[in-house]
N, C-alpha and C. Protein backbone atom coordinates (compact mmCIF):
# COMPACT_ATOMS: atom_id res chain seq x y z
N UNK A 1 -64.98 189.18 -1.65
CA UNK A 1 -65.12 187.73 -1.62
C UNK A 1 -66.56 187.41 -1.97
N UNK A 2 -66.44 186.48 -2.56
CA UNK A 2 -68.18 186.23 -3.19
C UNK A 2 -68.69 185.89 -1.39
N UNK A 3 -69.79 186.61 -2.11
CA UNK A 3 -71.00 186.31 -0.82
C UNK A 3 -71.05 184.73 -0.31
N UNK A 4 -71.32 183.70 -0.96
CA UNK A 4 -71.54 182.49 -0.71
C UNK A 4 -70.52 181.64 0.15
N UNK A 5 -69.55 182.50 0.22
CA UNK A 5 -67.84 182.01 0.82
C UNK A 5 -67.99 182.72 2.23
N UNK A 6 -68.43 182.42 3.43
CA UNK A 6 -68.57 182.90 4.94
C UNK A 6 -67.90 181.49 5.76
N UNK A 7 -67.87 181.98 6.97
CA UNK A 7 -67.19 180.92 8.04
C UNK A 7 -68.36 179.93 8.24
N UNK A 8 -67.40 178.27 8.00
CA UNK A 8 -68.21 177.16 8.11
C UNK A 8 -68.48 176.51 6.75
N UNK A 9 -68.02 177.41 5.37
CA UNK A 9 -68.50 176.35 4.24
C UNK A 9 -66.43 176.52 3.67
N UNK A 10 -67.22 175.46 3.12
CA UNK A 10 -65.32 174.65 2.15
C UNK A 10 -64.85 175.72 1.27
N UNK A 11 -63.04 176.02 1.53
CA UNK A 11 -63.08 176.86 0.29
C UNK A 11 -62.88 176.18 -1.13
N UNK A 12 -62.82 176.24 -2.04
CA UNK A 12 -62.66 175.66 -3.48
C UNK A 12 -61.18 174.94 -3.07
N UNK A 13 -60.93 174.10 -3.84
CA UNK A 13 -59.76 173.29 -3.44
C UNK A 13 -58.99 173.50 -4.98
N UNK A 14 -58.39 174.47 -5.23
CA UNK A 14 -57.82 175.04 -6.54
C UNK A 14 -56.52 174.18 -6.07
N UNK A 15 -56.05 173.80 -7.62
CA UNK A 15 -54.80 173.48 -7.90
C UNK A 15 -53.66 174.67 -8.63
N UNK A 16 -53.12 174.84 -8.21
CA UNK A 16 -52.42 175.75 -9.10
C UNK A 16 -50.57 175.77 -8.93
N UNK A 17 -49.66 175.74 -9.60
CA UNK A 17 -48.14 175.83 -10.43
C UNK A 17 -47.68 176.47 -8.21
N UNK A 18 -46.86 175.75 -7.65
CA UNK A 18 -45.78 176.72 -6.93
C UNK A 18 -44.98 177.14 -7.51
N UNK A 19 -43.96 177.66 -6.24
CA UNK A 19 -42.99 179.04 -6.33
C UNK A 19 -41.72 178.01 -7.72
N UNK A 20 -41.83 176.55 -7.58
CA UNK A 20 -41.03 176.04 -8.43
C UNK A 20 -41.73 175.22 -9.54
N UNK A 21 -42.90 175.34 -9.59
CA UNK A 21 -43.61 175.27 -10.99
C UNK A 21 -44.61 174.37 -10.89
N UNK A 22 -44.29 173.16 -9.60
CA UNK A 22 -45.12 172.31 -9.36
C UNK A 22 -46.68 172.29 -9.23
N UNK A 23 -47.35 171.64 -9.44
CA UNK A 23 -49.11 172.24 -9.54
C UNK A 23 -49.04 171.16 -7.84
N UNK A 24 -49.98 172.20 -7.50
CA UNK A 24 -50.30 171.70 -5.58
C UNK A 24 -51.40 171.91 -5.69
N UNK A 25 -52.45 171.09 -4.94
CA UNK A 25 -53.74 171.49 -4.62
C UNK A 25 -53.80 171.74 -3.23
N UNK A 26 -54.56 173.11 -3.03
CA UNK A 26 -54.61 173.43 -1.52
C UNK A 26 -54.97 172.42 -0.24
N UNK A 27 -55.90 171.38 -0.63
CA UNK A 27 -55.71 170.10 -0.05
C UNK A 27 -54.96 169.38 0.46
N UNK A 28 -54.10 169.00 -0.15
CA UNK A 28 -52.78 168.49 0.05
C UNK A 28 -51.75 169.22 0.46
N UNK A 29 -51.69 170.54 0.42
CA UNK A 29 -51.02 171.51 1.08
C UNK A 29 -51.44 171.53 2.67
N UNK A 30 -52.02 171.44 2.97
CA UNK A 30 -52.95 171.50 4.20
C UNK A 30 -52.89 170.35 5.04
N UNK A 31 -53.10 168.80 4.90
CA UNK A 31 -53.18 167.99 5.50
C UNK A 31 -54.13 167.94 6.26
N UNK A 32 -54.22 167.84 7.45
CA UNK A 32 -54.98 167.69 8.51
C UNK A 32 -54.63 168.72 9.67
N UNK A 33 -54.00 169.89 9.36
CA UNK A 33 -53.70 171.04 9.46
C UNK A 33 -54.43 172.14 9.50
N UNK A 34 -54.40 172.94 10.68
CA UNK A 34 -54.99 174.33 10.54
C UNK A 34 -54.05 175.05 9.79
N UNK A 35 -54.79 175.71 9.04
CA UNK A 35 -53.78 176.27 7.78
C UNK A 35 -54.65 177.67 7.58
N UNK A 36 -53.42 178.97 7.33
CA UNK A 36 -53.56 180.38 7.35
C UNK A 36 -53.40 180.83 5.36
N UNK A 37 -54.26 180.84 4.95
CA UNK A 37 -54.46 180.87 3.10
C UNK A 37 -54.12 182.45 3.12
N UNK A 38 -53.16 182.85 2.77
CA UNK A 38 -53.13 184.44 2.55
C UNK A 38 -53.18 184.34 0.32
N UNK A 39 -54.12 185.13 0.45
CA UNK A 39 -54.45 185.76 -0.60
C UNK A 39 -54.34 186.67 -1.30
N UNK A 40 -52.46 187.27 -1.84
CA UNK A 40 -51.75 188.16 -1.99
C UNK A 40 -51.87 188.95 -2.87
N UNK A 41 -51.62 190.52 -3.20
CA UNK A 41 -51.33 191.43 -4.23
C UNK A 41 -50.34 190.52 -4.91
N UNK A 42 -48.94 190.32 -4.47
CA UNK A 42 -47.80 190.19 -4.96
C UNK A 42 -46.18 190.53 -4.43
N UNK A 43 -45.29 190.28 -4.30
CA UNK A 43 -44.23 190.56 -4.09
C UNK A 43 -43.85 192.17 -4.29
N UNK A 44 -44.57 192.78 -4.94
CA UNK A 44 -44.52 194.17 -5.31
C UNK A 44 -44.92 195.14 -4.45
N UNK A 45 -46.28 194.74 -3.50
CA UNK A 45 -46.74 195.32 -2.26
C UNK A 45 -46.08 195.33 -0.98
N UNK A 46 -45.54 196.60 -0.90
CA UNK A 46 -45.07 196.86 0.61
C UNK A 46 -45.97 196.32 2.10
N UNK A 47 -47.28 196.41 1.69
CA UNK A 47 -48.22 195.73 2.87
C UNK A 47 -48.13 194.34 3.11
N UNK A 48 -48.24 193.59 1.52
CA UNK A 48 -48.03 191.99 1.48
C UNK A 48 -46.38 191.89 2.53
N UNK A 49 -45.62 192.62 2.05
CA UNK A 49 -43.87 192.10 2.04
C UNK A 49 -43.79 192.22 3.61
N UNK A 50 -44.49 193.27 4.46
CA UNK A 50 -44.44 193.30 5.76
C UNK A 50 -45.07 192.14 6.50
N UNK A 51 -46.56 191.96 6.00
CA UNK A 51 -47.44 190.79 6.40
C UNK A 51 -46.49 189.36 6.60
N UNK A 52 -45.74 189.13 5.20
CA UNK A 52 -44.74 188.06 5.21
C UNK A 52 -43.80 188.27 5.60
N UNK A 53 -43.65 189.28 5.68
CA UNK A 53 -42.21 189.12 6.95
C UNK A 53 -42.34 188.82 8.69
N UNK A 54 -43.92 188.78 9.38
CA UNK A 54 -43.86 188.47 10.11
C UNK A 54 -44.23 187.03 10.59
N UNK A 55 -44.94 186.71 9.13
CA UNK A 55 -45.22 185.24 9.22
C UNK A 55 -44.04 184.54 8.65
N UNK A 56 -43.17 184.76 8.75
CA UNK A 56 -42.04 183.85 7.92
C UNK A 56 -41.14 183.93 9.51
N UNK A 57 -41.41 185.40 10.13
CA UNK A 57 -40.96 185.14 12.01
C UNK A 57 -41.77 184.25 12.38
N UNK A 58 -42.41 184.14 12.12
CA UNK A 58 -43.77 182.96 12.81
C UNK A 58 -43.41 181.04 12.58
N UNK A 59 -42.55 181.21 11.62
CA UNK A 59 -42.30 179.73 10.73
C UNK A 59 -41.96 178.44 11.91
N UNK A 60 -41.39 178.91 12.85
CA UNK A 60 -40.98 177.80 13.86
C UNK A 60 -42.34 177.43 14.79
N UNK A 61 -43.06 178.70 15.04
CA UNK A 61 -44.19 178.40 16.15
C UNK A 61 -45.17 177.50 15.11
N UNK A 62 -45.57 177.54 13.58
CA UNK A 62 -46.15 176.90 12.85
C UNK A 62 -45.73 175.14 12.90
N UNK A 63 -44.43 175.23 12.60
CA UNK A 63 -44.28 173.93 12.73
C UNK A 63 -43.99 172.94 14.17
N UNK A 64 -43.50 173.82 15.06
CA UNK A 64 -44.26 173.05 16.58
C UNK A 64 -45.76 172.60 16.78
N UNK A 65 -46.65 173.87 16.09
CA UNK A 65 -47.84 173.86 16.41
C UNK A 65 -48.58 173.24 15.74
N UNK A 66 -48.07 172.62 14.49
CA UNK A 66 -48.63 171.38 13.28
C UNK A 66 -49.75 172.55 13.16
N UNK A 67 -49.40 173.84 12.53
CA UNK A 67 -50.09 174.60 11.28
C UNK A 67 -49.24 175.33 10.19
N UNK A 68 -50.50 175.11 9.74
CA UNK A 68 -49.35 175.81 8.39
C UNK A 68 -49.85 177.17 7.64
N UNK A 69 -48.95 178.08 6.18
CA UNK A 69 -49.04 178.85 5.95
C UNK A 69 -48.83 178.02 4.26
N UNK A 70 -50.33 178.92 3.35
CA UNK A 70 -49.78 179.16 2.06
C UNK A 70 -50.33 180.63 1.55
N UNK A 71 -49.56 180.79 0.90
CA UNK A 71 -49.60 182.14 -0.04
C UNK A 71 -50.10 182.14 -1.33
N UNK A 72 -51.20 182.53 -2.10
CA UNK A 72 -51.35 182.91 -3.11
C UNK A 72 -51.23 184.21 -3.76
N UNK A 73 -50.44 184.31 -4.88
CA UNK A 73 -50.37 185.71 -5.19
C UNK A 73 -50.52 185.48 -6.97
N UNK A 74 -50.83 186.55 -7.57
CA UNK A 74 -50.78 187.01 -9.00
C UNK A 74 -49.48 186.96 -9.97
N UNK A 75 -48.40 186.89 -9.20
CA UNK A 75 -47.14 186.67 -9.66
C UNK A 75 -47.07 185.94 -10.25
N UNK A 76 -46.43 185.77 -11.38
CA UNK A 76 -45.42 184.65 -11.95
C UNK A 76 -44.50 183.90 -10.97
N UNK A 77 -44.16 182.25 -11.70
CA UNK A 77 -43.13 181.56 -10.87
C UNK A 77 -41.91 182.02 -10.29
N UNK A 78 -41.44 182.95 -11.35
CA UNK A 78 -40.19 183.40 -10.52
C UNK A 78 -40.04 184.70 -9.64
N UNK A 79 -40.87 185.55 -9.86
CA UNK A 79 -41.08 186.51 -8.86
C UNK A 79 -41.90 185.88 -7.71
N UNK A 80 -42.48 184.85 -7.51
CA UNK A 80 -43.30 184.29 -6.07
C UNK A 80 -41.92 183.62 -5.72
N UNK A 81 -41.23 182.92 -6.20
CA UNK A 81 -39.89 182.20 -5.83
C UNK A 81 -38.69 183.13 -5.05
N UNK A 82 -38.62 184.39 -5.59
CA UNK A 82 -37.60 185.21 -5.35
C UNK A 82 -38.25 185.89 -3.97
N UNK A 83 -39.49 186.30 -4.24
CA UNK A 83 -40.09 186.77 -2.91
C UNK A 83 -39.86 186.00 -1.59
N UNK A 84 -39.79 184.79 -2.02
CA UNK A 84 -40.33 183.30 -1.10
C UNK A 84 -38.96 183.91 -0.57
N UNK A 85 -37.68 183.54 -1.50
CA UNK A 85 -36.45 183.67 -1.32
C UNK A 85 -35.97 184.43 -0.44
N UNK A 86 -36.28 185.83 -0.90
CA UNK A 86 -36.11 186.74 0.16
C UNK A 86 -36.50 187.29 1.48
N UNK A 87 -37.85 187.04 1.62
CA UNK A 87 -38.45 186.45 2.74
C UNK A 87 -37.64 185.46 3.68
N UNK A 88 -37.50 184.47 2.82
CA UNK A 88 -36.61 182.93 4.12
C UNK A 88 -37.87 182.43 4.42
N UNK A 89 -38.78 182.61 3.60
CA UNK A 89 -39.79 181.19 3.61
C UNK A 89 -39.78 180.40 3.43
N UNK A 90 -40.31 179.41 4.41
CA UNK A 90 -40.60 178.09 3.72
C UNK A 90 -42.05 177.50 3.70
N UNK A 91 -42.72 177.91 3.46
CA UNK A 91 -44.00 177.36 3.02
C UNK A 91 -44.04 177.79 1.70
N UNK A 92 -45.21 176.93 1.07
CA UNK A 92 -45.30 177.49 -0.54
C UNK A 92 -46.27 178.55 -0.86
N UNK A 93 -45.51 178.96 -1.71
CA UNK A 93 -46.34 180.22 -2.66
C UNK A 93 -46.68 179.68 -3.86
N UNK A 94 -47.77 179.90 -4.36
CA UNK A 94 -48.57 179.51 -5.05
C UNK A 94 -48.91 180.34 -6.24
N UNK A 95 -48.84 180.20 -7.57
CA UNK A 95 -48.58 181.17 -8.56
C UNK A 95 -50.25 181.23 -9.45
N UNK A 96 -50.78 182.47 -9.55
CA UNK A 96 -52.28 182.64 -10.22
C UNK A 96 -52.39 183.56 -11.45
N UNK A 97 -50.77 183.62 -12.02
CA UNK A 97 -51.40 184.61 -12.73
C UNK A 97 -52.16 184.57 -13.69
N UNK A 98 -53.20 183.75 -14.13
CA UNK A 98 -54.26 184.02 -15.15
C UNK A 98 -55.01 184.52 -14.28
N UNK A 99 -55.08 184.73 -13.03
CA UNK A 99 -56.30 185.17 -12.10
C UNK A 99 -57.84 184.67 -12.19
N UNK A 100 -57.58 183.22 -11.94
CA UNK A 100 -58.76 182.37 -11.81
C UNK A 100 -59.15 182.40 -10.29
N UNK A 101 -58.54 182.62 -9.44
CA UNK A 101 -59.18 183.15 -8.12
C UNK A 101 -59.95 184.15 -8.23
N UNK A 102 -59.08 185.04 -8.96
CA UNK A 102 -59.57 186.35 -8.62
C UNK A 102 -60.87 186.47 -9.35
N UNK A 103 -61.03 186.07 -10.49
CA UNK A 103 -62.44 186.10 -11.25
C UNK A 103 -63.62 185.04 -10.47
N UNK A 104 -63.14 183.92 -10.17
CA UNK A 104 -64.27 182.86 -9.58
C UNK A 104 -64.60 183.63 -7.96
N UNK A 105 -63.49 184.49 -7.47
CA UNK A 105 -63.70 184.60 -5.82
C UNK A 105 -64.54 186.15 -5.72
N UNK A 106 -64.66 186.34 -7.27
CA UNK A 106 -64.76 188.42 -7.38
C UNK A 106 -64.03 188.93 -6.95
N UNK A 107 -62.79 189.38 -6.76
CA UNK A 107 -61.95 189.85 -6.08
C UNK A 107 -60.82 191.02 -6.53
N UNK A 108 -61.52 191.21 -7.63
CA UNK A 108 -60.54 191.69 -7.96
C UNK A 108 -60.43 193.01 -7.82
N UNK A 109 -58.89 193.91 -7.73
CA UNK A 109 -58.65 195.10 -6.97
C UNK A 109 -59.02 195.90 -8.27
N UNK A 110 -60.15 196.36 -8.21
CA UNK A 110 -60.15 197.06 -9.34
C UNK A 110 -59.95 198.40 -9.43
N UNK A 111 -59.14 198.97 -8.20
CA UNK A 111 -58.66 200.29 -8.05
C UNK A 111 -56.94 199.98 -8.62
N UNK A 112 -56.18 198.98 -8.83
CA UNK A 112 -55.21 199.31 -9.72
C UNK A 112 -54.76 198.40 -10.55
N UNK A 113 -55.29 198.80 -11.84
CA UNK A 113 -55.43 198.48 -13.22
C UNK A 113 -54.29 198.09 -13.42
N UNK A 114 -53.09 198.64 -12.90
CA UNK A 114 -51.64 198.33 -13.82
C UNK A 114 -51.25 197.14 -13.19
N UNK A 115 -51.34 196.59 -12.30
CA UNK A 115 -50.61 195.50 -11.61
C UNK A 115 -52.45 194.52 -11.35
N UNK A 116 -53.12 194.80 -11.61
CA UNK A 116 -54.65 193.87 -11.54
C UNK A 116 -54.35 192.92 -10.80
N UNK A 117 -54.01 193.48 -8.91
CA UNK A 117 -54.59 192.09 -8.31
C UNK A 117 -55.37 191.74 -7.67
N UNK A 118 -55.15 190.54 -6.92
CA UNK A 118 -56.71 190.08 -5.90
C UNK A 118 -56.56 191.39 -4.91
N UNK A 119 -58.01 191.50 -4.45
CA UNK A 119 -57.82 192.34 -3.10
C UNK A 119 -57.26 191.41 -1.79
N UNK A 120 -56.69 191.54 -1.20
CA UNK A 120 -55.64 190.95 -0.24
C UNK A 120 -56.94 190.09 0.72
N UNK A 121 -56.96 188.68 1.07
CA UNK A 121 -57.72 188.24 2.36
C UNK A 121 -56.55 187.51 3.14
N UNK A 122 -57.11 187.03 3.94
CA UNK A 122 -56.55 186.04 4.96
C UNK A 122 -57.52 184.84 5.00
N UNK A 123 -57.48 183.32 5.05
CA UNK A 123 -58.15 182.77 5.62
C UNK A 123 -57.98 181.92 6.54
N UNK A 124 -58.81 181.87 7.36
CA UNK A 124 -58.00 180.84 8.72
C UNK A 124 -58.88 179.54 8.01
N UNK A 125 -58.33 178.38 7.71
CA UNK A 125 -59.06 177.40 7.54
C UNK A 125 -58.54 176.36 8.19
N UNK A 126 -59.82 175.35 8.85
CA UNK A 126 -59.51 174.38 9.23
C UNK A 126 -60.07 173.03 8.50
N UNK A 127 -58.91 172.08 8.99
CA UNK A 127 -59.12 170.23 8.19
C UNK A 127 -59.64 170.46 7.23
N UNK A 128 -59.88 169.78 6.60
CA UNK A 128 -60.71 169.71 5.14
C UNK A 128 -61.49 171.30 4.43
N UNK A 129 -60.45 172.34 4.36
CA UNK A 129 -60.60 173.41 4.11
C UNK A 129 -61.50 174.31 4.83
N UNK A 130 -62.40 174.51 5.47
CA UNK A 130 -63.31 174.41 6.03
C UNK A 130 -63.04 175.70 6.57
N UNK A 131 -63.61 176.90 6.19
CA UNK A 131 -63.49 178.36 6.48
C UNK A 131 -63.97 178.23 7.68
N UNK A 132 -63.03 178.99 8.84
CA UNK A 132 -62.68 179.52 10.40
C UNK A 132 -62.91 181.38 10.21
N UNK A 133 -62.41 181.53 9.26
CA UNK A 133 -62.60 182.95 9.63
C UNK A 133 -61.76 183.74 8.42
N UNK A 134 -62.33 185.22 8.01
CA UNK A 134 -62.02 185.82 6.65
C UNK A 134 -61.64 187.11 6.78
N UNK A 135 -60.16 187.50 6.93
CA UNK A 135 -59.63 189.06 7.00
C UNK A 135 -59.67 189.38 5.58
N UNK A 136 -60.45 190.43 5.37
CA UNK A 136 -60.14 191.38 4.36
C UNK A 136 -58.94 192.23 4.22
N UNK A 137 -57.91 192.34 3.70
CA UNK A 137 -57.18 193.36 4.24
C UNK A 137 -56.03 194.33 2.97
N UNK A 138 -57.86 194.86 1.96
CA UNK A 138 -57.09 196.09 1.60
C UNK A 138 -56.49 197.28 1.90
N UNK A 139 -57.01 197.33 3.19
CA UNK A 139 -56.18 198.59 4.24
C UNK A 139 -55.41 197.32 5.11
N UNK A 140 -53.89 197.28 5.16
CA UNK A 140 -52.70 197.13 6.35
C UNK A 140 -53.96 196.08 7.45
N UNK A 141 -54.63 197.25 8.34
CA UNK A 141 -55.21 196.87 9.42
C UNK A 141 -56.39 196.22 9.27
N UNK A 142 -56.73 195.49 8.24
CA UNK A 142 -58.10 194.58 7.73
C UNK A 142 -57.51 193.33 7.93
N UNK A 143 -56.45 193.24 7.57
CA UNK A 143 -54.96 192.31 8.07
C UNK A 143 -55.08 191.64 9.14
N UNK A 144 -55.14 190.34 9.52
CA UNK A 144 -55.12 189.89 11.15
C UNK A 144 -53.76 190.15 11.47
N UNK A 145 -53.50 190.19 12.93
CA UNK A 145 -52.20 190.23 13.31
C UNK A 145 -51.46 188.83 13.65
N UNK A 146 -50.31 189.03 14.24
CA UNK A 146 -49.89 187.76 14.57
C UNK A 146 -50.62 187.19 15.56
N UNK A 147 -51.14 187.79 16.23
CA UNK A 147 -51.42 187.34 17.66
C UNK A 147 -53.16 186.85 17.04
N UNK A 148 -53.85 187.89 16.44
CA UNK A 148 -55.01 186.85 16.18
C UNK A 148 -54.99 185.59 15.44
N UNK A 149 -53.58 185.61 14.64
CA UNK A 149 -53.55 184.46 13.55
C UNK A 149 -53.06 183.13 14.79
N UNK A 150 -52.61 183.17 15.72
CA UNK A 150 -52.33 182.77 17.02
C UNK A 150 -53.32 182.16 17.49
N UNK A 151 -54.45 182.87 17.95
CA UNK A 151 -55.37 182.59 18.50
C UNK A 151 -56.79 181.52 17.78
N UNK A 152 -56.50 182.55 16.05
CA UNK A 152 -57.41 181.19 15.67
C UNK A 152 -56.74 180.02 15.60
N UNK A 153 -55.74 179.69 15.33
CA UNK A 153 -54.80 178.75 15.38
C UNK A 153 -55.28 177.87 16.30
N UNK A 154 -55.04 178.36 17.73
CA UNK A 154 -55.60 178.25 18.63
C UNK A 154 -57.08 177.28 19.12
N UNK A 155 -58.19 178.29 18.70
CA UNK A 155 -59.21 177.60 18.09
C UNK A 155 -59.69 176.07 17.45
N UNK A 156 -59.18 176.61 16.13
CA UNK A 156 -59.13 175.20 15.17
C UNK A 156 -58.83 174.07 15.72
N UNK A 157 -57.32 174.28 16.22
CA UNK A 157 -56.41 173.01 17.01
C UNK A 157 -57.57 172.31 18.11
N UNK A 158 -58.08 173.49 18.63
CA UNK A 158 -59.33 172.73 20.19
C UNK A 158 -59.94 171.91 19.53
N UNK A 159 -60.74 172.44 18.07
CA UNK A 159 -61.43 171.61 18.07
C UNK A 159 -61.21 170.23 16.94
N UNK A 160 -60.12 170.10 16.29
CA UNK A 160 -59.93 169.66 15.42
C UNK A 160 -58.99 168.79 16.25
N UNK A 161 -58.14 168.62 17.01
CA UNK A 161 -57.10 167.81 17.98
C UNK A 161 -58.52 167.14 19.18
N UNK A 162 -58.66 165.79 18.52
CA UNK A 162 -59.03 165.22 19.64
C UNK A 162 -58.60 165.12 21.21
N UNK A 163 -57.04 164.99 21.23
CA UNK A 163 -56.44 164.63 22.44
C UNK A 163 -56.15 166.54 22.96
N UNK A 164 -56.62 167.52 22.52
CA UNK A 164 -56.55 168.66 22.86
C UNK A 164 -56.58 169.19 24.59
N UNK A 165 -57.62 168.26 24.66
CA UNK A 165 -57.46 168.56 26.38
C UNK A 165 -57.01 166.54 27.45
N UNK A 166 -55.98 166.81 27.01
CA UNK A 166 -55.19 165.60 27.41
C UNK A 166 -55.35 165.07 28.98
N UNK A 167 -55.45 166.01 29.85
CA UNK A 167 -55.99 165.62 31.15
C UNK A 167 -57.47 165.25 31.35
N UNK A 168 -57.82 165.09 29.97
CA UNK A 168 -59.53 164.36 30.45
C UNK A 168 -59.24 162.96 31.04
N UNK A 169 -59.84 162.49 32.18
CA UNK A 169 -59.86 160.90 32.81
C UNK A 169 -60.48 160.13 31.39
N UNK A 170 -61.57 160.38 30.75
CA UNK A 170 -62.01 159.64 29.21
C UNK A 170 -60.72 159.60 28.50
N UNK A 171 -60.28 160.32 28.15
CA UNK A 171 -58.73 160.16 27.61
C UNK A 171 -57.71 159.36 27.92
N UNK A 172 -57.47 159.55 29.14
CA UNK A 172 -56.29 158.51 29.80
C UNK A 172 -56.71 157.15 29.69
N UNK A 173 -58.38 157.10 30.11
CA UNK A 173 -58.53 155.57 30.18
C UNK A 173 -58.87 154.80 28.54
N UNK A 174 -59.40 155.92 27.48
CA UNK A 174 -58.99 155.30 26.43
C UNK A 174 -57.84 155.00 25.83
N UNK A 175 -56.68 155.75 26.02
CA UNK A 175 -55.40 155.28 25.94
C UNK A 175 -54.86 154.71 26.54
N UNK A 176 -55.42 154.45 28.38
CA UNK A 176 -54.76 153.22 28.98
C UNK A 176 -55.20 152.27 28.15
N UNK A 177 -56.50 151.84 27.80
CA UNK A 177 -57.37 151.05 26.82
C UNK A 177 -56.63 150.46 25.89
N UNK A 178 -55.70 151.42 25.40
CA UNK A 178 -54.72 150.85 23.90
C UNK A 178 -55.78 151.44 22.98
N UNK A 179 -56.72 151.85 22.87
CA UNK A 179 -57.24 152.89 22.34
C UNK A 179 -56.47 153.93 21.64
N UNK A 180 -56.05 153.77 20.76
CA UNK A 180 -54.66 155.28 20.14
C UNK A 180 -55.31 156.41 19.15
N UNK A 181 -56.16 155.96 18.31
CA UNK A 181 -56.84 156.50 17.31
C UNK A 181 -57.05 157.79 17.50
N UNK A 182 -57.52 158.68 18.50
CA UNK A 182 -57.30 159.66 18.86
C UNK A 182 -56.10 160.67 19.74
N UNK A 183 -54.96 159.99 19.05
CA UNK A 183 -54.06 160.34 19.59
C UNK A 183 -52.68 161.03 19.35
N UNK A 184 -51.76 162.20 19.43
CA UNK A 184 -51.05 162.29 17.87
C UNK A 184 -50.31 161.56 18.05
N UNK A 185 -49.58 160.80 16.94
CA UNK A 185 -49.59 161.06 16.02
C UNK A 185 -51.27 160.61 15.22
N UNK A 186 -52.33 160.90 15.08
CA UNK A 186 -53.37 159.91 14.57
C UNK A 186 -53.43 158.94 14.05
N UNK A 187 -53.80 157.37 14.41
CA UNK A 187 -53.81 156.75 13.38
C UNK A 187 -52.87 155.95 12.98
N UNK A 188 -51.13 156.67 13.44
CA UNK A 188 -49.96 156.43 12.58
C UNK A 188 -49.38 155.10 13.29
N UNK A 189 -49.69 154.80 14.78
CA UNK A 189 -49.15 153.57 15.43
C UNK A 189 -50.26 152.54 15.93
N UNK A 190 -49.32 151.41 16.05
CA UNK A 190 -50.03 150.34 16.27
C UNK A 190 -49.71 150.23 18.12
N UNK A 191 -49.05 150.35 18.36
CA UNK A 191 -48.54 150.48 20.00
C UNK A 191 -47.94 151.43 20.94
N UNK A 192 -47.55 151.52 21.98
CA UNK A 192 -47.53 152.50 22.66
C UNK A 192 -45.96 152.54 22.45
């Protein structure tokens, strides 16, 4: 990962084709969301296919927990689609194969030439892209697990969820207040 990319600065907000052709910008993928950026070999890697198979077990605690998951990989549209497929994902995969990540991020696996992909990261990012934290994981175990991807989750939400610690007395009495703005849904109502 280029040097200049550490926890606390923005990642690039690339647009690029999903698993059904659509161009998404990671932005808008994200929302106001703690969001887990995996940065894939491909559908071809036994390490990737395990990784996503436990985050695709993970898919219900994501959407209780208002976070989310995207995937970038080197694939073409229809092999990221079929992967997605077979998996039983539902978050999007995101298609790079000119490998403009991989050249702008340095990344590239340059131990195998025949399939040329990114070296595998993780990123935990929070709100407005905003790097939380960066697994490397060309070895399996560089890989966060579920339980740390959990925990930053975790994290982010504290500090990014105003109403996070809901038994504050400041809390109650700004929402007795009619005060809502900090409240979920954010923003979205006018009354109680």
């Amino acid at each position: 990962m280029i040097p200049s990319l550490k926890p606390g600065d923005r990642f690039p907000d690339y647009e690029l084709p999903d698993h059904r052709g659509a161009p998404r910008k990671i932005s808008e993928l994200q929302g106001n969301d703690p969001l887990a950026l995996v940065l894939a070999r491909g559908s071809y890697c036994p390490k990737e296919d395990l990784q996503h198979q436990w985050m695709a077990a993970m898919q219900t605690e994501l959407k209780v927990g208002y976070c989310r998951f995207v995937t970038i990989s080197t694939d073409q549209q229809m092999q990221s689609l079929e992967w997605r497929t077979r998996l039983g994902a539902h978050w999007p995969f995101l298609c790079d194969p000119d490998r403009k990540l991989q050249r702008e991020l340095d990344i590239q696996e340059y131990t195998d030439p025949e399939h040329d992909p990114m070296i595998p990261h993780t990123l935990l990012l929070a709100p407005g892209l905003r790097i939380y934290a960066i697994y490397q994981g060309y070895w399996y175990f560089g890989r966060p697990t579920a339980e740390e991807i959990r925990q930053d989750f975790r994290a982010i939400s504290r500090k990014c969820r105003p109403d996070w610690e809901i038994n504050a007395p400041a809390l109650r009495r700004q929402y007795e207040n009619g005060e809502r703005e900090d409240f979920f849904p954010y923003n979205s109502r006018s009354d109680a």
